[in-house]
C-alpha atoms as a PDB file:
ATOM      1  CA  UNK A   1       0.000   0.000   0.000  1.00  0.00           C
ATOM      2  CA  UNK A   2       0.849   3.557  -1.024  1.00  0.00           C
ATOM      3  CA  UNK A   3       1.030   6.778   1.121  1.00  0.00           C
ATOM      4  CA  UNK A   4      -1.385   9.679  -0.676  1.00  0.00           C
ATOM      5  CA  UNK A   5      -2.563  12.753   0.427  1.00  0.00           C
ATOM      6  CA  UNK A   6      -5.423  14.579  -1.046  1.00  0.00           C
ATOM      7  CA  UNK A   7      -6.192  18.504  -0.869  1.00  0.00           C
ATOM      8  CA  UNK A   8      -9.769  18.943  -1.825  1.00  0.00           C
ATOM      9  CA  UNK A   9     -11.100  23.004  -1.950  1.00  0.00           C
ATOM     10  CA  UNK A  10     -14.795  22.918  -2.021  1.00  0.00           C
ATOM     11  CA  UNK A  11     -17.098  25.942  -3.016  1.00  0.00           C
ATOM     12  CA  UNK A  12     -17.169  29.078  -0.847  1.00  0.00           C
ATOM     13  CA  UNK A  13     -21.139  29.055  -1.498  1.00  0.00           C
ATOM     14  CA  UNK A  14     -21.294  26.037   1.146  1.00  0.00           C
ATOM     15  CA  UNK A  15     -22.038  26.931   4.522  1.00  0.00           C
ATOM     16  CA  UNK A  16     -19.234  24.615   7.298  1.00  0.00           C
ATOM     17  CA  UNK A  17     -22.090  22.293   7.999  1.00  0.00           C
ATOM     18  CA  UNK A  18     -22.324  21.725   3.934  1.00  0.00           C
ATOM     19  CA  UNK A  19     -18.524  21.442   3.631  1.00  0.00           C
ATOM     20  CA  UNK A  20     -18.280  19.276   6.302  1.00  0.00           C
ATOM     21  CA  UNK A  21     -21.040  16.906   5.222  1.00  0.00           C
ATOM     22  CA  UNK A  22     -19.257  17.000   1.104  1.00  0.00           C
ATOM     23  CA  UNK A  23     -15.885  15.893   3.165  1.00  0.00           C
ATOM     24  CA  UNK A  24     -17.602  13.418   5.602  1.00  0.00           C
ATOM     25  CA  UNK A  25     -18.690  11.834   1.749  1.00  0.00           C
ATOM     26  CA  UNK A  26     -15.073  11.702   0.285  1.00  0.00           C
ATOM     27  CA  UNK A  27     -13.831  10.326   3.604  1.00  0.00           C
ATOM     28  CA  UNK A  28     -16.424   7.317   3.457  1.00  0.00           C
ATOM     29  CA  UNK A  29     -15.143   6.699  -0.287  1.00  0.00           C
ATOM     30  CA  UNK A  30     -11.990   6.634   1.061  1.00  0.00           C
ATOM     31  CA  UNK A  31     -12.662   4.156   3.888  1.00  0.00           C
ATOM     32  CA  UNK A  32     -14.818   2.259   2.224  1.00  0.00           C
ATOM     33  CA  UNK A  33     -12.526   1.366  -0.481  1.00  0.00           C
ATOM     34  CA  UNK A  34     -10.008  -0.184   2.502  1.00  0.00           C
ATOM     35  CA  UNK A  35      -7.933   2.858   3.317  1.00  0.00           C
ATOM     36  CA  UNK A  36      -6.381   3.612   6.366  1.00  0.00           C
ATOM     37  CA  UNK A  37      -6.512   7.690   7.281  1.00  0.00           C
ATOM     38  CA  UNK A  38      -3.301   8.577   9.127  1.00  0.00           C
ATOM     39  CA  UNK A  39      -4.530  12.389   9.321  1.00  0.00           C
ATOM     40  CA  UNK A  40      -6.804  14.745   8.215  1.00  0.00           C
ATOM     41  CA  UNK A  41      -6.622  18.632   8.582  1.00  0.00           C
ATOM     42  CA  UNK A  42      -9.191  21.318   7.849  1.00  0.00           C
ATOM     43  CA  UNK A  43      -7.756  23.997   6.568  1.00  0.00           C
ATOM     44  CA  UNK A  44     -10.838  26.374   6.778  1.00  0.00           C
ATOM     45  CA  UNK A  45     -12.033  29.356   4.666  1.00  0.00           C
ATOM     46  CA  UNK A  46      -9.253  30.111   2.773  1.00  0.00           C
ATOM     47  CA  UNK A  47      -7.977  32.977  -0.388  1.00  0.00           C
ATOM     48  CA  UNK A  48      -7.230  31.597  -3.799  1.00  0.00           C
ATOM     49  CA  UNK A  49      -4.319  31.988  -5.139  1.00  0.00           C
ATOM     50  CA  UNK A  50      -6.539  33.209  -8.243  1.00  0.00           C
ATOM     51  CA  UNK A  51     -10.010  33.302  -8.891  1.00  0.00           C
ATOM     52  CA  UNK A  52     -11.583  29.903  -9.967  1.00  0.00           C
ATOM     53  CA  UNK A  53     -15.911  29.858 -11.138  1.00  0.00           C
ATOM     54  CA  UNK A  54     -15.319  33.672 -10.312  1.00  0.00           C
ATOM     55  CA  UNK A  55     -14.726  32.820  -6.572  1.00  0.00           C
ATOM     56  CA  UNK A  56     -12.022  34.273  -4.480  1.00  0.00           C
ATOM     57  CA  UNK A  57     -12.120  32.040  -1.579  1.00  0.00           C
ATOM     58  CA  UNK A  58     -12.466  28.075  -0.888  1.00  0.00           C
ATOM     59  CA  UNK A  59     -12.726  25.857   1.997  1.00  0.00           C
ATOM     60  CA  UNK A  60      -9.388  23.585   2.211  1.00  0.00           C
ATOM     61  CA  UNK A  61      -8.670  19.991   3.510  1.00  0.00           C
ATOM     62  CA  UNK A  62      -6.252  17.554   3.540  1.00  0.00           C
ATOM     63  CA  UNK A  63      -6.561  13.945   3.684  1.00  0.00           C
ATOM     64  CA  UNK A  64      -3.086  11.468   4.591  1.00  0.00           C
ATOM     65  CA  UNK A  65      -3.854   7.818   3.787  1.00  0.00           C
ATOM     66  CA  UNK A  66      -2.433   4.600   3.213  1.00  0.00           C
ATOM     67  CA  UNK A  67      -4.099   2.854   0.181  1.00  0.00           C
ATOM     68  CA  UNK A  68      -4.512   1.047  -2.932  1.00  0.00           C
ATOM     69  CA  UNK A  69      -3.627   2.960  -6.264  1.00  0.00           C
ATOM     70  CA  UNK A  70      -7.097   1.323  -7.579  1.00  0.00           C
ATOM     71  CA  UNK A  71      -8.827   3.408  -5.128  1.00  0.00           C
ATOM     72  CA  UNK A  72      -7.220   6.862  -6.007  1.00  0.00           C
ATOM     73  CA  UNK A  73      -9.249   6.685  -9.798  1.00  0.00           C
ATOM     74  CA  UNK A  74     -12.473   6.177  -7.390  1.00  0.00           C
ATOM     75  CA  UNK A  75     -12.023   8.671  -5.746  1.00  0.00           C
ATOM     76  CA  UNK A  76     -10.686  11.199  -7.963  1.00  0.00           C
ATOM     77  CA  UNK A  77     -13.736  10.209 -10.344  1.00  0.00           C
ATOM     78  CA  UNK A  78     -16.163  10.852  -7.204  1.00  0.00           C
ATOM     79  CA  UNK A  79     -14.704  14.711  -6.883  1.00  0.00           C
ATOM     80  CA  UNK A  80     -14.877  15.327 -10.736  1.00  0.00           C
ATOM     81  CA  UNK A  81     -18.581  14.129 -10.300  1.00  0.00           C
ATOM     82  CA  UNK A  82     -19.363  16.694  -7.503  1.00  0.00           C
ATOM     83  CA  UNK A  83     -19.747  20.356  -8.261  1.00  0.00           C
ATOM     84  CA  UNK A  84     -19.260  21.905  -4.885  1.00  0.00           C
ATOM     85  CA  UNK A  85     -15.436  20.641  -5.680  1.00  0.00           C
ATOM     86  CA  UNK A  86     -13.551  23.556  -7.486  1.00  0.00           C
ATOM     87  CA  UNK A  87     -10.241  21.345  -7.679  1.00  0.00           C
ATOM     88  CA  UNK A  88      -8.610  18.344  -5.743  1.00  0.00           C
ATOM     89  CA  UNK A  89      -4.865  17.773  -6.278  1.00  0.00           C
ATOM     90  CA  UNK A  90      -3.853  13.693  -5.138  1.00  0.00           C
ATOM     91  CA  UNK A  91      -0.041  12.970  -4.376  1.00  0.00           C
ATOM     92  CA  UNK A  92       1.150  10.157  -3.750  1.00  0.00           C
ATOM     93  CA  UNK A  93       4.393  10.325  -0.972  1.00  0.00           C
ATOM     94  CA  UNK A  94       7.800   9.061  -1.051  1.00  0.00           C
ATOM     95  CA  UNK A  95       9.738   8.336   2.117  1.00  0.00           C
ATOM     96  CA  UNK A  96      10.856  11.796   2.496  1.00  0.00           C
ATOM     97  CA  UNK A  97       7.668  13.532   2.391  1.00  0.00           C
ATOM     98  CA  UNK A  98       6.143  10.499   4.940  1.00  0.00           C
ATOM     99  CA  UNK A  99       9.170  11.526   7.154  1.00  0.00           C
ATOM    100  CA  UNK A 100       8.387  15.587   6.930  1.00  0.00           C
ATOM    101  CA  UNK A 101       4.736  14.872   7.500  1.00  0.00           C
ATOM    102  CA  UNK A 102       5.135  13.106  10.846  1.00  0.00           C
ATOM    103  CA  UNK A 103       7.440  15.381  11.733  1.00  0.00           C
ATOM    104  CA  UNK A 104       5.186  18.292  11.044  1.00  0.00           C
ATOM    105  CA  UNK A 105       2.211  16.213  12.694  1.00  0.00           C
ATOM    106  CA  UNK A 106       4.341  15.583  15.986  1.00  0.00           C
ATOM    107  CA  UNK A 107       5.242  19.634  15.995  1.00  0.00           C
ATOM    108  CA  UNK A 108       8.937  19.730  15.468  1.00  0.00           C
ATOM    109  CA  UNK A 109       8.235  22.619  13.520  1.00  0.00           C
ATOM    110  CA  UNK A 110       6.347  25.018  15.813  1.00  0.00           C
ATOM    111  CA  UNK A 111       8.955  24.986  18.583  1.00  0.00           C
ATOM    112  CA  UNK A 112      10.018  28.504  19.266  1.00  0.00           C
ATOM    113  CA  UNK A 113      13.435  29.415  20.007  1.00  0.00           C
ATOM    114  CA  UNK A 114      14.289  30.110  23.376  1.00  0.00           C
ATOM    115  CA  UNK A 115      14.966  33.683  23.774  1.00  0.00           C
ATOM    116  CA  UNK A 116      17.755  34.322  26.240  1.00  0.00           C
ATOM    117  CA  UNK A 117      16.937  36.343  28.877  1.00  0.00           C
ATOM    118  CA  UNK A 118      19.028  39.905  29.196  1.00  0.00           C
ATOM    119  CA  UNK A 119      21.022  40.578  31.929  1.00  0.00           C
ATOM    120  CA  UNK A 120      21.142  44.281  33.529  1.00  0.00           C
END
């Protein structure tokens, strides 16, 4: 089994119960089809990087899973079906990007450096 992760930006015109309920759909694809989720992260209400349908904004999440490469045409059929989905992007990760991925998951990356207190 393969390591993927999935970024799916849905419509802005969804309210969070609607965008929650569209991702709650792709998830059960993606379980049903005998993936394992490692992590998921909602991203929110976010700015485009350019407008897409005319739309500024979209609400982002990311899906980490472990899974067959049978299931990733499923799925990616499933969000060209749906038109609250204004684009997906599906990568599939290599040992390095597994390894930054936990490490971002487990914080190594929001540790602040300790500032040194000043003497007087």
């Amino acid at each position: 089994m393969n390591q993927y992760e999935t970024v799916i930006v849905l419509t802005p015109l969804l309210s969070e119960e609607a965008a929650k309920e569209a991702i709650a759909k792709f998830t059960s694809i993606i379980t049903d089809g005998g993936a394992e989720i490692i992590a998921e992260d909602n991203w929110g209400l976010r700015k485009l990087a350019y407008p897409i349908d005319k739309k500024a904004n979209g609400f982002f999440h990311l899906t980490e899973y472990k899974a067959q490469g049978e299931l990733i045409s499923k799925l990616e059929l499933e969000l060209k079906r749906d038109e609250r989905v204004l684009r997906f992007l599906t990568v599939r990760l290599d040992r390095h990007a597994i390894a930054y991925s936990e490490k971002k998951r487990s914080g190594a990356f929001n540790k602040k450096p300790k500032k040194e207190e000043a003497t007087a």
